[in-house]
PDB file of N, CA and C in Angstrom:
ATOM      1  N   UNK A   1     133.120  65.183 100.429  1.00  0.00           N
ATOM      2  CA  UNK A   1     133.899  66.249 101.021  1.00  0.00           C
ATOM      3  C   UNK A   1     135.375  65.903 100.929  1.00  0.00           C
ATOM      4  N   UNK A   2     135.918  66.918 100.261  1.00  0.00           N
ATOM      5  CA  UNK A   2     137.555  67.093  99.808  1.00  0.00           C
ATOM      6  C   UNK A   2     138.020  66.802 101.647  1.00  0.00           C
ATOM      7  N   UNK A   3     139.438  65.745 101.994  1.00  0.00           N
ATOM      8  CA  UNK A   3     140.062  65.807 103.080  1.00  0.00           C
ATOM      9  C   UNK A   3     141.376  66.847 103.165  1.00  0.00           C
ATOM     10  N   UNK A   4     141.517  67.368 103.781  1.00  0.00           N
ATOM     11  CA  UNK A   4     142.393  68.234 104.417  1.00  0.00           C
ATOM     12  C   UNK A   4     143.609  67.886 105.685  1.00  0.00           C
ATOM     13  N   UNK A   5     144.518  67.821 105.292  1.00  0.00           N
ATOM     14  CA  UNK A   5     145.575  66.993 106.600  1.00  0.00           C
ATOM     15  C   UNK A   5     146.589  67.582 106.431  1.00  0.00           C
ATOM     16  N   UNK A   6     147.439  68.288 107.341  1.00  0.00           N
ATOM     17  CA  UNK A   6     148.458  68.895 107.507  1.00  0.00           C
ATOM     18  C   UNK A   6     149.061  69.182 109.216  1.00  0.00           C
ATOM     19  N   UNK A   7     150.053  69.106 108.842  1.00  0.00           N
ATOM     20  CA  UNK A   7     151.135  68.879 109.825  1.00  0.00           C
ATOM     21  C   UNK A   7     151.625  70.222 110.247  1.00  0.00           C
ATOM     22  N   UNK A   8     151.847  70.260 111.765  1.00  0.00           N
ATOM     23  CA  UNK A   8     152.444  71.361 112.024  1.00  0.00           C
ATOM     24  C   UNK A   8     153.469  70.754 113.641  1.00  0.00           C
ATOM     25  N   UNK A   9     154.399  71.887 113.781  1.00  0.00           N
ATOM     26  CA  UNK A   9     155.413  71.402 115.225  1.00  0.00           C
ATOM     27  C   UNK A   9     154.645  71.745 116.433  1.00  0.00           C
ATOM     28  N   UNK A  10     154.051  70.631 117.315  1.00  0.00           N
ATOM     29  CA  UNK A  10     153.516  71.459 118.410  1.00  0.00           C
ATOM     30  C   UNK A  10     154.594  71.252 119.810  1.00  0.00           C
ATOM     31  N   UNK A  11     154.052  71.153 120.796  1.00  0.00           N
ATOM     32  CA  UNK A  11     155.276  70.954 121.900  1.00  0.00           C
ATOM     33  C   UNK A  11     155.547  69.785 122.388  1.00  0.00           C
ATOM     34  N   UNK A  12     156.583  69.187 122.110  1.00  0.00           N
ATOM     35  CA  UNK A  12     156.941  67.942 122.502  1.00  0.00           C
ATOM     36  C   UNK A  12     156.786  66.882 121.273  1.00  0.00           C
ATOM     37  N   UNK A  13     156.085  67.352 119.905  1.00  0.00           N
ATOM     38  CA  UNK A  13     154.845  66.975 119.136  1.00  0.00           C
ATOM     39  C   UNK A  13     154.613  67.077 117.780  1.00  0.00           C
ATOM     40  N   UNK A  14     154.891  66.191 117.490  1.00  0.00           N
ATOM     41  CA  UNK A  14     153.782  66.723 115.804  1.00  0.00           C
ATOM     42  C   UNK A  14     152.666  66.634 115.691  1.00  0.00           C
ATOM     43  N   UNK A  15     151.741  67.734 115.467  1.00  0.00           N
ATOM     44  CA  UNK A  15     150.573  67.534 115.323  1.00  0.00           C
ATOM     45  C   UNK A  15     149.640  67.402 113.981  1.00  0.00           C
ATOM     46  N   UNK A  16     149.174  66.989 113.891  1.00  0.00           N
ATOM     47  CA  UNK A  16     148.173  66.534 112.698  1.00  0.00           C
ATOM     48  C   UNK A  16     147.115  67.031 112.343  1.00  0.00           C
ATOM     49  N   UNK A  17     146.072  67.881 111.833  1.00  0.00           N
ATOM     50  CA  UNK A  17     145.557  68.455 112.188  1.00  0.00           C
ATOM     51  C   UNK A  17     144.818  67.690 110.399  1.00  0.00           C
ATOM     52  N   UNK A  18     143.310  67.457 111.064  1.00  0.00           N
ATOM     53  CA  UNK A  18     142.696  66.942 110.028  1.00  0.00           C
ATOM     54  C   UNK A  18     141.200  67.374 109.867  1.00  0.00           C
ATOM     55  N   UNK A  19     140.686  67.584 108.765  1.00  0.00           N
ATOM     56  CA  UNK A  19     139.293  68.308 108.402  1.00  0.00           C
ATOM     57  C   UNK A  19     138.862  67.802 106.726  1.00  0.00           C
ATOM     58  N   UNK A  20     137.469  67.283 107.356  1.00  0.00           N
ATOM     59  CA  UNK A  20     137.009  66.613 106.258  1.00  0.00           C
ATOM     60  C   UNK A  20     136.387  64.878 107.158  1.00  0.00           C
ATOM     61  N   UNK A  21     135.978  64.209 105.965  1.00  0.00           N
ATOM     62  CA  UNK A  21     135.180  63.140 106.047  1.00  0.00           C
ATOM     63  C   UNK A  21     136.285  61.910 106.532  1.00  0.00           C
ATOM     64  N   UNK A  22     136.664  61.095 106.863  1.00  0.00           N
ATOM     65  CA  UNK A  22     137.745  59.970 107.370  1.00  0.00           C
ATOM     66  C   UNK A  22     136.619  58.643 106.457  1.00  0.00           C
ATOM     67  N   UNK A  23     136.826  58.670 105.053  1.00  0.00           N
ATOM     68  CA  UNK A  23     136.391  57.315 104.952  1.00  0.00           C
ATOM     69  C   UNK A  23     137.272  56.452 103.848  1.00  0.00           C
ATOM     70  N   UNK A  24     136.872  55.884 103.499  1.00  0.00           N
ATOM     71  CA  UNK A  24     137.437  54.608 102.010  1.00  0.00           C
ATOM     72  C   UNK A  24     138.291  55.647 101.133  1.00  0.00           C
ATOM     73  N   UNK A  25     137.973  56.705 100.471  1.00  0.00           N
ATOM     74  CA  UNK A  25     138.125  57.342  99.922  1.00  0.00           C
ATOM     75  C   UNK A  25     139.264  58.645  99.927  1.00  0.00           C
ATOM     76  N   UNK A  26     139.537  58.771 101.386  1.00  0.00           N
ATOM     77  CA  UNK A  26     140.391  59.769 101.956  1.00  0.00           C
ATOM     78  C   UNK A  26     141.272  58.643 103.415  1.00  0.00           C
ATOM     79  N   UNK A  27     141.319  57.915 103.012  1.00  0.00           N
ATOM     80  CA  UNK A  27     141.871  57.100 104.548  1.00  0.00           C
ATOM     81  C   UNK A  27     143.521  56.917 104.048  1.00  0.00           C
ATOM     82  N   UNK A  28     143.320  57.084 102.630  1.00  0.00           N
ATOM     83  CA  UNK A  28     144.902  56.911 102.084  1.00  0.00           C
ATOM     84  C   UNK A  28     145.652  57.984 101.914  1.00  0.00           C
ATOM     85  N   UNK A  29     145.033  59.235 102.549  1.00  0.00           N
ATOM     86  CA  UNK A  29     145.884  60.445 102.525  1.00  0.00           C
ATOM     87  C   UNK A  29     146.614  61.008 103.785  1.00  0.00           C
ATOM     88  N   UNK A  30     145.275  60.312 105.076  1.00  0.00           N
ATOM     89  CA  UNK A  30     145.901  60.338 106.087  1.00  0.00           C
ATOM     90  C   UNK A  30     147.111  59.402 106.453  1.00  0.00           C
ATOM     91  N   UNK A  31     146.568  57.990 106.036  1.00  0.00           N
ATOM     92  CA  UNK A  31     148.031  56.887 106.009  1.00  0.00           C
ATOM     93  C   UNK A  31     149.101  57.636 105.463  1.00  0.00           C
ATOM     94  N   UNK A  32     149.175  57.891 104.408  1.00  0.00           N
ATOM     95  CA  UNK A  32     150.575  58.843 103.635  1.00  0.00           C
ATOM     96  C   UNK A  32     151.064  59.421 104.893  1.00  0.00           C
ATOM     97  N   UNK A  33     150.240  60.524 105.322  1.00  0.00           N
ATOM     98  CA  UNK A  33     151.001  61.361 106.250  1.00  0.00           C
ATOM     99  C   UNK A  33     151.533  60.881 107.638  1.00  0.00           C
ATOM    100  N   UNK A  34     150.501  60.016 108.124  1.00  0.00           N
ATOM    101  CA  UNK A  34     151.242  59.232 109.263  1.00  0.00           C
ATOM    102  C   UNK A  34     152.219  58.370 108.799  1.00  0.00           C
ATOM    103  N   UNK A  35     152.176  57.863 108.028  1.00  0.00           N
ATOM    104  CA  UNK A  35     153.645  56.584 107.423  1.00  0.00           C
ATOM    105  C   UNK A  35     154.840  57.584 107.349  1.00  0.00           C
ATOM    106  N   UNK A  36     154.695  59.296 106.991  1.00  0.00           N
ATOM    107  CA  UNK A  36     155.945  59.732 107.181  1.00  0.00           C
ATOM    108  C   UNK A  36     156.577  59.670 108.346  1.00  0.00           C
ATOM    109  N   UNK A  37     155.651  59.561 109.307  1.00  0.00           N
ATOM    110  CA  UNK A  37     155.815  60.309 110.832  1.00  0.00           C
ATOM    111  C   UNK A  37     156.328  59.269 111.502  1.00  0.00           C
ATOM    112  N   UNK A  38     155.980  57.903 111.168  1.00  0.00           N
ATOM    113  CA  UNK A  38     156.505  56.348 111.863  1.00  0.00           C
ATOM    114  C   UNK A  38     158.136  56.784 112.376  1.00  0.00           C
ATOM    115  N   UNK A  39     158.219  56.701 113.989  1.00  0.00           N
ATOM    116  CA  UNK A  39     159.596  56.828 114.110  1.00  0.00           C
ATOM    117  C   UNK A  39     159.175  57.245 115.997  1.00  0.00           C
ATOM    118  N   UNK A  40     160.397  57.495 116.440  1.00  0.00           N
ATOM    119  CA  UNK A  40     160.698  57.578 117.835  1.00  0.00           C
ATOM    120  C   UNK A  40     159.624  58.893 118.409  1.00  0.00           C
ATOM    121  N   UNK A  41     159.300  60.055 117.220  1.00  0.00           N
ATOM    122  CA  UNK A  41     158.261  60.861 117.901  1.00  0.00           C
ATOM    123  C   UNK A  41     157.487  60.550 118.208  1.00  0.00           C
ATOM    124  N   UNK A  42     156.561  61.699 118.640  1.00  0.00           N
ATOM    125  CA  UNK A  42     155.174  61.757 119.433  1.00  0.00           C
ATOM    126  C   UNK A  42     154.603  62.844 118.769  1.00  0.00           C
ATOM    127  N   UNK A  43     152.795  62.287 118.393  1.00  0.00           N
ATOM    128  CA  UNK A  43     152.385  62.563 117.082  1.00  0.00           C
ATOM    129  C   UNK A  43     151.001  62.601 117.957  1.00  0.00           C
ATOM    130  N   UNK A  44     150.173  64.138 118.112  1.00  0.00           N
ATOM    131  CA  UNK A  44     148.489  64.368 118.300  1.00  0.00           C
ATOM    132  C   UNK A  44     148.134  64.297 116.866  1.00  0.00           C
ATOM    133  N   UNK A  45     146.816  63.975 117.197  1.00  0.00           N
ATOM    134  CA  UNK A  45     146.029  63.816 115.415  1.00  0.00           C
ATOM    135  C   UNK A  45     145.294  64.387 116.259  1.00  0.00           C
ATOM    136  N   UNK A  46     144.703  65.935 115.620  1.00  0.00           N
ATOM    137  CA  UNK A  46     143.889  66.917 115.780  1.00  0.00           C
ATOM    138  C   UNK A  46     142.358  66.712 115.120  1.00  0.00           C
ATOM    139  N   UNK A  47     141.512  65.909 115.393  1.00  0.00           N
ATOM    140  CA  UNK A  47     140.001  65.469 115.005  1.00  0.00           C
ATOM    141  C   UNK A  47     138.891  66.759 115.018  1.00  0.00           C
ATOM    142  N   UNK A  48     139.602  67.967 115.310  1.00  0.00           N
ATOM    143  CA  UNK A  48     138.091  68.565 115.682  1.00  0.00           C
ATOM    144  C   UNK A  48     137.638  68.872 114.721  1.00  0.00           C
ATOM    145  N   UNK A  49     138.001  68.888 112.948  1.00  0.00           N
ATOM    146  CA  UNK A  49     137.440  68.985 111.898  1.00  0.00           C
ATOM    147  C   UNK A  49     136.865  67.953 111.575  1.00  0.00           C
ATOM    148  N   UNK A  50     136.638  66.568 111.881  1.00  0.00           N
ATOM    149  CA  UNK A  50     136.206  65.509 111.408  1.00  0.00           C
ATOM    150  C   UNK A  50     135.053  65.441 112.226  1.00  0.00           C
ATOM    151  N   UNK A  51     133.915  64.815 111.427  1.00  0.00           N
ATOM    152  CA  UNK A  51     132.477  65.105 111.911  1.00  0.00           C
ATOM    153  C   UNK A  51     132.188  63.454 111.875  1.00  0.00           C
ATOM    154  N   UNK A  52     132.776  62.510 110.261  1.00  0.00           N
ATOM    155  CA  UNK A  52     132.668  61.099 110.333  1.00  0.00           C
ATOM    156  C   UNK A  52     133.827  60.221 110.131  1.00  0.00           C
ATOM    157  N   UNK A  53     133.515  58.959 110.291  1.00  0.00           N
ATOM    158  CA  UNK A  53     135.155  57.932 110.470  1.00  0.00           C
ATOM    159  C   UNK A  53     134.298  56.479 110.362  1.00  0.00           C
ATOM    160  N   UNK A  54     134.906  55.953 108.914  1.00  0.00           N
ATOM    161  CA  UNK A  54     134.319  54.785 108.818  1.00  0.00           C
ATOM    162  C   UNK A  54     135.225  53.819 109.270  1.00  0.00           C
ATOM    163  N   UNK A  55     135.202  52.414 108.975  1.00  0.00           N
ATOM    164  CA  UNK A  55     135.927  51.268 109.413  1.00  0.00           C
ATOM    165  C   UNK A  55     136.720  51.474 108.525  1.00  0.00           C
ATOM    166  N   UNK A  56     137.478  51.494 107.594  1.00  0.00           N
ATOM    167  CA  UNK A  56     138.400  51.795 107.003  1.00  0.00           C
ATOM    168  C   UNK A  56     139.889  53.032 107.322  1.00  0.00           C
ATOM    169  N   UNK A  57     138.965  54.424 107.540  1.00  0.00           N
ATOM    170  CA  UNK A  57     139.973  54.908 108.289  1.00  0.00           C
ATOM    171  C   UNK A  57     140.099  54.399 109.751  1.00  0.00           C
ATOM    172  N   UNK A  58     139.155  54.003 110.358  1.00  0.00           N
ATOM    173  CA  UNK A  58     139.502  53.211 112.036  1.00  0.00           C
ATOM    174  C   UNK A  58     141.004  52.391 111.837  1.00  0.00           C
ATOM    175  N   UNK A  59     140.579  51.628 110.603  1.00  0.00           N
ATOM    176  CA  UNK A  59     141.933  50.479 110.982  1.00  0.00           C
ATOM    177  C   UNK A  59     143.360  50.925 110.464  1.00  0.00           C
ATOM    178  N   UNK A  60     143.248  52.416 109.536  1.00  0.00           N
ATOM    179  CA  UNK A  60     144.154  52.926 109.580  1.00  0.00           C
ATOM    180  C   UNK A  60     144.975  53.279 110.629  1.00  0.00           C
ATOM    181  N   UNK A  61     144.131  54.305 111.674  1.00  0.00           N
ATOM    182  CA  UNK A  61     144.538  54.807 112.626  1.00  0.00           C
ATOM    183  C   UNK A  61     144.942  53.393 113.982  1.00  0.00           C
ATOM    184  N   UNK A  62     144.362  52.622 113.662  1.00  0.00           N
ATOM    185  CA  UNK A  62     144.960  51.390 114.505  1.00  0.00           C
ATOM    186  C   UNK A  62     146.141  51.082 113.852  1.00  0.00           C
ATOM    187  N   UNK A  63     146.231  50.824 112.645  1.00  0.00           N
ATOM    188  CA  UNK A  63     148.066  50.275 112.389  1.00  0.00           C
ATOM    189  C   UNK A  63     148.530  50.993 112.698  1.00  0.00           C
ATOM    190  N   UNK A  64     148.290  52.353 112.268  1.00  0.00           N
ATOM    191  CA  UNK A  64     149.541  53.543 112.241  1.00  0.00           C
ATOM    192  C   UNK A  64     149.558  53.661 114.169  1.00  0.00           C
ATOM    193  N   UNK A  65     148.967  53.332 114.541  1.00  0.00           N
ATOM    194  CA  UNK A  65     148.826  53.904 116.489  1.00  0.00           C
ATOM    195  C   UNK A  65     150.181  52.816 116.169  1.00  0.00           C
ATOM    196  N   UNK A  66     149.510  51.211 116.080  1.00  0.00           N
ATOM    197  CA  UNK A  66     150.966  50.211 115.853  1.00  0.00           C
ATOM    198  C   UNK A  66     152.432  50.472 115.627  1.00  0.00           C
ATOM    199  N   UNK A  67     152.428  50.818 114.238  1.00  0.00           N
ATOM    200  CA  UNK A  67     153.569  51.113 113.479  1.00  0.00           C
ATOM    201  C   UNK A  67     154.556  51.893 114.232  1.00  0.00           C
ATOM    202  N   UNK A  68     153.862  53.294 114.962  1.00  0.00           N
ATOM    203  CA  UNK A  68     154.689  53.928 115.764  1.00  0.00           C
ATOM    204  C   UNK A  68     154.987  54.116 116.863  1.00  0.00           C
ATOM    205  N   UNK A  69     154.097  52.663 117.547  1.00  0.00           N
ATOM    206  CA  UNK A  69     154.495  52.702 119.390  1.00  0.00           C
ATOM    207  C   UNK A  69     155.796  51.588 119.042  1.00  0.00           C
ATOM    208  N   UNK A  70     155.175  50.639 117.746  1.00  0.00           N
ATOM    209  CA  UNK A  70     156.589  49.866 117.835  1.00  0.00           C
ATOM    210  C   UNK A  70     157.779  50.284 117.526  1.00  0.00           C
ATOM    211  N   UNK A  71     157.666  51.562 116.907  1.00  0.00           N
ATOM    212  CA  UNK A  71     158.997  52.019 116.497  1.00  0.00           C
ATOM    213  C   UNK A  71     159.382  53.009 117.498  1.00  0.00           C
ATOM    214  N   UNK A  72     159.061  53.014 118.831  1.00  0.00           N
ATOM    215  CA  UNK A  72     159.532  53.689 119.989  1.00  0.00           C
ATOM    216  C   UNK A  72     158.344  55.244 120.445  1.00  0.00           C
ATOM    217  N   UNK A  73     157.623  55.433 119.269  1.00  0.00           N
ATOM    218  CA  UNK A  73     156.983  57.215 119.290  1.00  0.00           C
ATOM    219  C   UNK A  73     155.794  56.761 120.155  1.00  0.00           C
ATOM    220  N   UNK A  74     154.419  57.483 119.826  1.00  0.00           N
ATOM    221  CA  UNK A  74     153.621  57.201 120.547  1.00  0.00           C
ATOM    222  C   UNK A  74     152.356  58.445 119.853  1.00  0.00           C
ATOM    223  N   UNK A  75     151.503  58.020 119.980  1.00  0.00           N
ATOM    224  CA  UNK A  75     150.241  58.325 119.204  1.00  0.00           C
ATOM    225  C   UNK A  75     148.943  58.607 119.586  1.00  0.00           C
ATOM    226  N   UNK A  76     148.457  59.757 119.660  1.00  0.00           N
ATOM    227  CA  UNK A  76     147.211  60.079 120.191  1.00  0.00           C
ATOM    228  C   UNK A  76     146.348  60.630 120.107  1.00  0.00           C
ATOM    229  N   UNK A  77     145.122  61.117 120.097  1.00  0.00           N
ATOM    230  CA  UNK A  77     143.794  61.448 119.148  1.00  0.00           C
ATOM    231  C   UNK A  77     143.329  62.642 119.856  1.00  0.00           C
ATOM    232  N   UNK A  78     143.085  64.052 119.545  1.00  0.00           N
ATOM    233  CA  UNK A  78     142.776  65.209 120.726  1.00  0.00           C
ATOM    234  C   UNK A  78     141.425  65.613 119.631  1.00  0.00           C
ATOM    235  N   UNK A  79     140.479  66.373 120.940  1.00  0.00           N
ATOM    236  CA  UNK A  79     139.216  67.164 119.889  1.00  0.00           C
ATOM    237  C   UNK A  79     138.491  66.385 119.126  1.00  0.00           C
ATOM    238  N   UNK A  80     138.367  64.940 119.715  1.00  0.00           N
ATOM    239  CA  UNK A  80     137.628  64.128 118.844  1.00  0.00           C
ATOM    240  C   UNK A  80     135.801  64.344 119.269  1.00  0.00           C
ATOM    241  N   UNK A  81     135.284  64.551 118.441  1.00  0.00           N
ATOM    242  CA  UNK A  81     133.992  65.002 118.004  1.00  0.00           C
ATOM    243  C   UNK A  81     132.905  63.530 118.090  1.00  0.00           C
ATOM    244  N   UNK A  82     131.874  64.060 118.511  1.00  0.00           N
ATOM    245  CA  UNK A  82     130.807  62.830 119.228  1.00  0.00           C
ATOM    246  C   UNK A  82     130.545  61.611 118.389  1.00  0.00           C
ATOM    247  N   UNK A  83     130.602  61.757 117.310  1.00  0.00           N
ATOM    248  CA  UNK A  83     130.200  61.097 115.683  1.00  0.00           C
ATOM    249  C   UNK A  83     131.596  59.859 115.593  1.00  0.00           C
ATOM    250  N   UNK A  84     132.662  60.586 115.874  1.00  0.00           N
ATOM    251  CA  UNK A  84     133.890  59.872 116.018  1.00  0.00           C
ATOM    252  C   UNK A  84     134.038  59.152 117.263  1.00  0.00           C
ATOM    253  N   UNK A  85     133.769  59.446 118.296  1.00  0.00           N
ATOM    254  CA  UNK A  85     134.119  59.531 119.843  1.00  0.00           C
ATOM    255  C   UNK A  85     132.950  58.117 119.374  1.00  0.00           C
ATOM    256  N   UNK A  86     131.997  58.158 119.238  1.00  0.00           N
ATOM    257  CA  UNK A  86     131.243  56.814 119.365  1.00  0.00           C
ATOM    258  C   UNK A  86     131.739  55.772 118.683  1.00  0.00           C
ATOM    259  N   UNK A  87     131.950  56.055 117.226  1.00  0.00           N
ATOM    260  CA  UNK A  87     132.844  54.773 116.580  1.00  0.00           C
ATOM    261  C   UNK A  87     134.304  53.920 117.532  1.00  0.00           C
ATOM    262  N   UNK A  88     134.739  54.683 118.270  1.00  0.00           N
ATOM    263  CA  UNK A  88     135.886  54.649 118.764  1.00  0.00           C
ATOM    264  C   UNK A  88     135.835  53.720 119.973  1.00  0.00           C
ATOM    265  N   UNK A  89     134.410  54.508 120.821  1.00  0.00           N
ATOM    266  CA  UNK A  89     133.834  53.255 121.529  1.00  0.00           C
ATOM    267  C   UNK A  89     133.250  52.192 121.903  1.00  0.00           C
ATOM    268  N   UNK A  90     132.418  52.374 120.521  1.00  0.00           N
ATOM    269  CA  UNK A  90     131.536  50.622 120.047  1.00  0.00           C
ATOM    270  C   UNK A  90     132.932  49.810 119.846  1.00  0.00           C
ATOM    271  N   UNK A  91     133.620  50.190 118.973  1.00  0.00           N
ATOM    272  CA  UNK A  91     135.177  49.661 118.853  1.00  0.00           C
ATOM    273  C   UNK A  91     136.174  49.304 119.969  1.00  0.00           C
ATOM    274  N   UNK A  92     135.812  49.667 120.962  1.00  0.00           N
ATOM    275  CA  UNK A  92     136.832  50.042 122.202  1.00  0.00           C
ATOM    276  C   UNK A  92     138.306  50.190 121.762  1.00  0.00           C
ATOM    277  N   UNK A  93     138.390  51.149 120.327  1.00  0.00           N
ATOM    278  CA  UNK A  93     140.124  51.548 120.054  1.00  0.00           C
ATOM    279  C   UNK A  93     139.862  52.577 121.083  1.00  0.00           C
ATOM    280  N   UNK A  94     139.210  53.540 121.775  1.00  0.00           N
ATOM    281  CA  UNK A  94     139.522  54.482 122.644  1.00  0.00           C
ATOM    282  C   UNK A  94     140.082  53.561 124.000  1.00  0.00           C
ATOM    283  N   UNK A  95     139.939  52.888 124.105  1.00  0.00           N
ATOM    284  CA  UNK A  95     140.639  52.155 125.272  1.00  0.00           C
ATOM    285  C   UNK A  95     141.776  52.077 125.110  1.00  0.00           C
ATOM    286  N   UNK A  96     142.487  51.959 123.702  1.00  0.00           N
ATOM    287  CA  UNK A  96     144.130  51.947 123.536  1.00  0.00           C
ATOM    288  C   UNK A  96     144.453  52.728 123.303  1.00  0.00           C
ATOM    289  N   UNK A  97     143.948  53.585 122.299  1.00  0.00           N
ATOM    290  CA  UNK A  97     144.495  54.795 121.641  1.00  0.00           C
ATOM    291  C   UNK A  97     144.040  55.973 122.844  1.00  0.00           C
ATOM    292  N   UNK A  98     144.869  56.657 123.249  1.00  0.00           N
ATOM    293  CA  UNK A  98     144.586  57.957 124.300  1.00  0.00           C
ATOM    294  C   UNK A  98     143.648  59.244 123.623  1.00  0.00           C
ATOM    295  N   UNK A  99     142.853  59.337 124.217  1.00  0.00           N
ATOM    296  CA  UNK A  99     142.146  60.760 123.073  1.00  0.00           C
ATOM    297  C   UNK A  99     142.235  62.052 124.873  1.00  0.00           C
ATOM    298  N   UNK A 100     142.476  63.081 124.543  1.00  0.00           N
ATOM    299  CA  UNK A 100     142.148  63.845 125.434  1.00  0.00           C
ATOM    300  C   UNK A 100     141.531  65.335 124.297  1.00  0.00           C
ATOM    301  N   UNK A 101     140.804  65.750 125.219  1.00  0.00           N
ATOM    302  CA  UNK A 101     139.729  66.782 125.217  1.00  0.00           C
ATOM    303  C   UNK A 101     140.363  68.089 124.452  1.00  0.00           C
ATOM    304  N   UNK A 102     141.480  68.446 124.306  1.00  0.00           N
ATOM    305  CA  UNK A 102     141.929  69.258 123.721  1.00  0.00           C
ATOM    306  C   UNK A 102     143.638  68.961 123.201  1.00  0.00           C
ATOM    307  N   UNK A 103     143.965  69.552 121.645  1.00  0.00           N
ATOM    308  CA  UNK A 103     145.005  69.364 121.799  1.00  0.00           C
ATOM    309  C   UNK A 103     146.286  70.024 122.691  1.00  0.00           C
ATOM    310  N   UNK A 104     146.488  70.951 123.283  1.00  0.00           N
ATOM    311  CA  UNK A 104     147.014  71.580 123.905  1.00  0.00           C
ATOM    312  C   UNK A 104     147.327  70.164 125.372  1.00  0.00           C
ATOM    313  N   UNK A 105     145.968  69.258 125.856  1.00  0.00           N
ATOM    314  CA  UNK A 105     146.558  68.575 126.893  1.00  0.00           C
ATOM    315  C   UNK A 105     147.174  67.559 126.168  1.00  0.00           C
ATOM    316  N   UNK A 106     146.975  67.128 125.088  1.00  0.00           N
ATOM    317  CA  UNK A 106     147.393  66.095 124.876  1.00  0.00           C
ATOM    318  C   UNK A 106     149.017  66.104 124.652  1.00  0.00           C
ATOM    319  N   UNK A 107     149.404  67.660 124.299  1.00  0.00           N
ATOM    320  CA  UNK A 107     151.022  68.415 123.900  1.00  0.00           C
ATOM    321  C   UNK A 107     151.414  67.802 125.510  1.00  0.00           C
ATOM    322  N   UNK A 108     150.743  68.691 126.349  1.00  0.00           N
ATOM    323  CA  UNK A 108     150.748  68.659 127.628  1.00  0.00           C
ATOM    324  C   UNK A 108     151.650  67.381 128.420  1.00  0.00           C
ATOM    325  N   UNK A 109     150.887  66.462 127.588  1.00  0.00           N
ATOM    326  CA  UNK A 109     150.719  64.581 128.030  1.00  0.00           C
ATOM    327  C   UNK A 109     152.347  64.412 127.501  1.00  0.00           C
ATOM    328  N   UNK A 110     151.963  64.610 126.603  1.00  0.00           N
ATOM    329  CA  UNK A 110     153.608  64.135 125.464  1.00  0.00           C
ATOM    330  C   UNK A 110     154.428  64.741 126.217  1.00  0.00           C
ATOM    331  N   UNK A 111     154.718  65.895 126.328  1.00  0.00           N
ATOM    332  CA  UNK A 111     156.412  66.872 127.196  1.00  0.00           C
ATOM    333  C   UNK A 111     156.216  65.987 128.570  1.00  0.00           C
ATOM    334  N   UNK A 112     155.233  65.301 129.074  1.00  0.00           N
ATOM    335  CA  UNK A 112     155.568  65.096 130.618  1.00  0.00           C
ATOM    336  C   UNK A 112     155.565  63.277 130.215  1.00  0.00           C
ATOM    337  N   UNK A 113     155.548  62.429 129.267  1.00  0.00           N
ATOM    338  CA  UNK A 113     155.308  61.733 128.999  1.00  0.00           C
ATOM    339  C   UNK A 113     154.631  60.677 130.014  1.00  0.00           C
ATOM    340  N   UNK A 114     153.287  61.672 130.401  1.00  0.00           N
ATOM    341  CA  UNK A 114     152.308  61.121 130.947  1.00  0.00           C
ATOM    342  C   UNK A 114     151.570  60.026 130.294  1.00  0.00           C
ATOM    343  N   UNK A 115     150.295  59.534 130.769  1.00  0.00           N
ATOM    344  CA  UNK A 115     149.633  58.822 130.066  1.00  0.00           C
ATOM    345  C   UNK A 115     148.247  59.200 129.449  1.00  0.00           C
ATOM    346  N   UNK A 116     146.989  58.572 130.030  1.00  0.00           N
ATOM    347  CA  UNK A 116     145.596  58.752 130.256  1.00  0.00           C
ATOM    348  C   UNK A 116     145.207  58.988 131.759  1.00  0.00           C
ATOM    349  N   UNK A 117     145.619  59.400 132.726  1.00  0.00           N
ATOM    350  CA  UNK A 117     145.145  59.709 133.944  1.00  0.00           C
ATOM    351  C   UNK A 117     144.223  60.923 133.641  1.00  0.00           C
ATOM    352  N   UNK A 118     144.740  61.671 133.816  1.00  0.00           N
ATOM    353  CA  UNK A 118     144.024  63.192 134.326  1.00  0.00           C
ATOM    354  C   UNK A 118     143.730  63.569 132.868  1.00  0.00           C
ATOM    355  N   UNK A 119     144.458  63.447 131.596  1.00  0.00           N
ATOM    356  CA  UNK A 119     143.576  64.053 130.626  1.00  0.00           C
ATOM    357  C   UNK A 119     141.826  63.413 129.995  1.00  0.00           C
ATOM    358  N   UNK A 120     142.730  62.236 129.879  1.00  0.00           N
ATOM    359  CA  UNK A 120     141.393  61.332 129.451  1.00  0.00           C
ATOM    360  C   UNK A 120     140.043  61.560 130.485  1.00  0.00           C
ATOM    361  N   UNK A 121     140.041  61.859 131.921  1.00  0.00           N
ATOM    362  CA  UNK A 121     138.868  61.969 132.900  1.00  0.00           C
ATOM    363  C   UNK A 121     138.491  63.502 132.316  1.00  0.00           C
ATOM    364  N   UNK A 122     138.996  64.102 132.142  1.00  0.00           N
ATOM    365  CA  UNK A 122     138.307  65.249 131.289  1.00  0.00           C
ATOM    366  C   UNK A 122     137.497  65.273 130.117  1.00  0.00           C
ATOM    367  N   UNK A 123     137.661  64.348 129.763  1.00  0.00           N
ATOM    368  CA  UNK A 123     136.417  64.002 128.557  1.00  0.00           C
ATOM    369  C   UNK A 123     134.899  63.915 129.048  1.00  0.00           C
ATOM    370  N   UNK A 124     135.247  63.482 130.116  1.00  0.00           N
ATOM    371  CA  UNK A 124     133.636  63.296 130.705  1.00  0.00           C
ATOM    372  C   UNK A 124     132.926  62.427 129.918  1.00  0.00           C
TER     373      UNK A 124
END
């Protein structure tokens, strides 16, 4: 399955918006697009098109979470889907990386530069 990744302005936000497979094969298209983004913003990656996510894109999305908390921005995962949501937690990157339940809270999170309180308990 062809990957799909594109960028749009959300509030407070760039959002990411991705559809398709996250593996070996497509993990270097998402890097491209986050390596543009490395910088003082604040960046949702929109998952609700992604159904799988191998170890390869995982450790993408771990540098790049890196790359851009160290460079002042901040990075976070919305609409992540059960298939993903489990890799994330055998992994415990959901413990660092913030995922909330929709992108709209996660915009939400960014303009109030909240954290994981109240969105993340919505995941249930």
């Amino acid at each position: 399955m062809d990957l799909v990744v594109a960028t749009r302005p959300g509030a407070g936000c760039t959002v990411v918006e991705v559809h398709g497979e996250l593996d070996m094969a497509t993990q270097p298209q998402l890097h491209d697009v986050l390596q543009a983004l490395i910088g003082p913003g604040q960046v949702v990656i929109d998952l609700a098109g992604v159904g799988f996510m191998d170890s390869s894109a995982l450790g993408t999305l771990v540098v790049m979470f890196k790359e851009i908390r160290a460079a002042g921005g901040r990075l976070c995962l919305a609409q992540v889907q059960p298939a993903v949501r489990t890799v994330l937690a055998v992994t415990s990157v959901d413990q660092v990386i913030d995922l909330y339940a929709t992108v709209q809270a996660a915009e939400d999170s960014m303009r109030s530069g909240d954290g994981t309180a109240t969105e993340q308990a919505s995941l249930g």
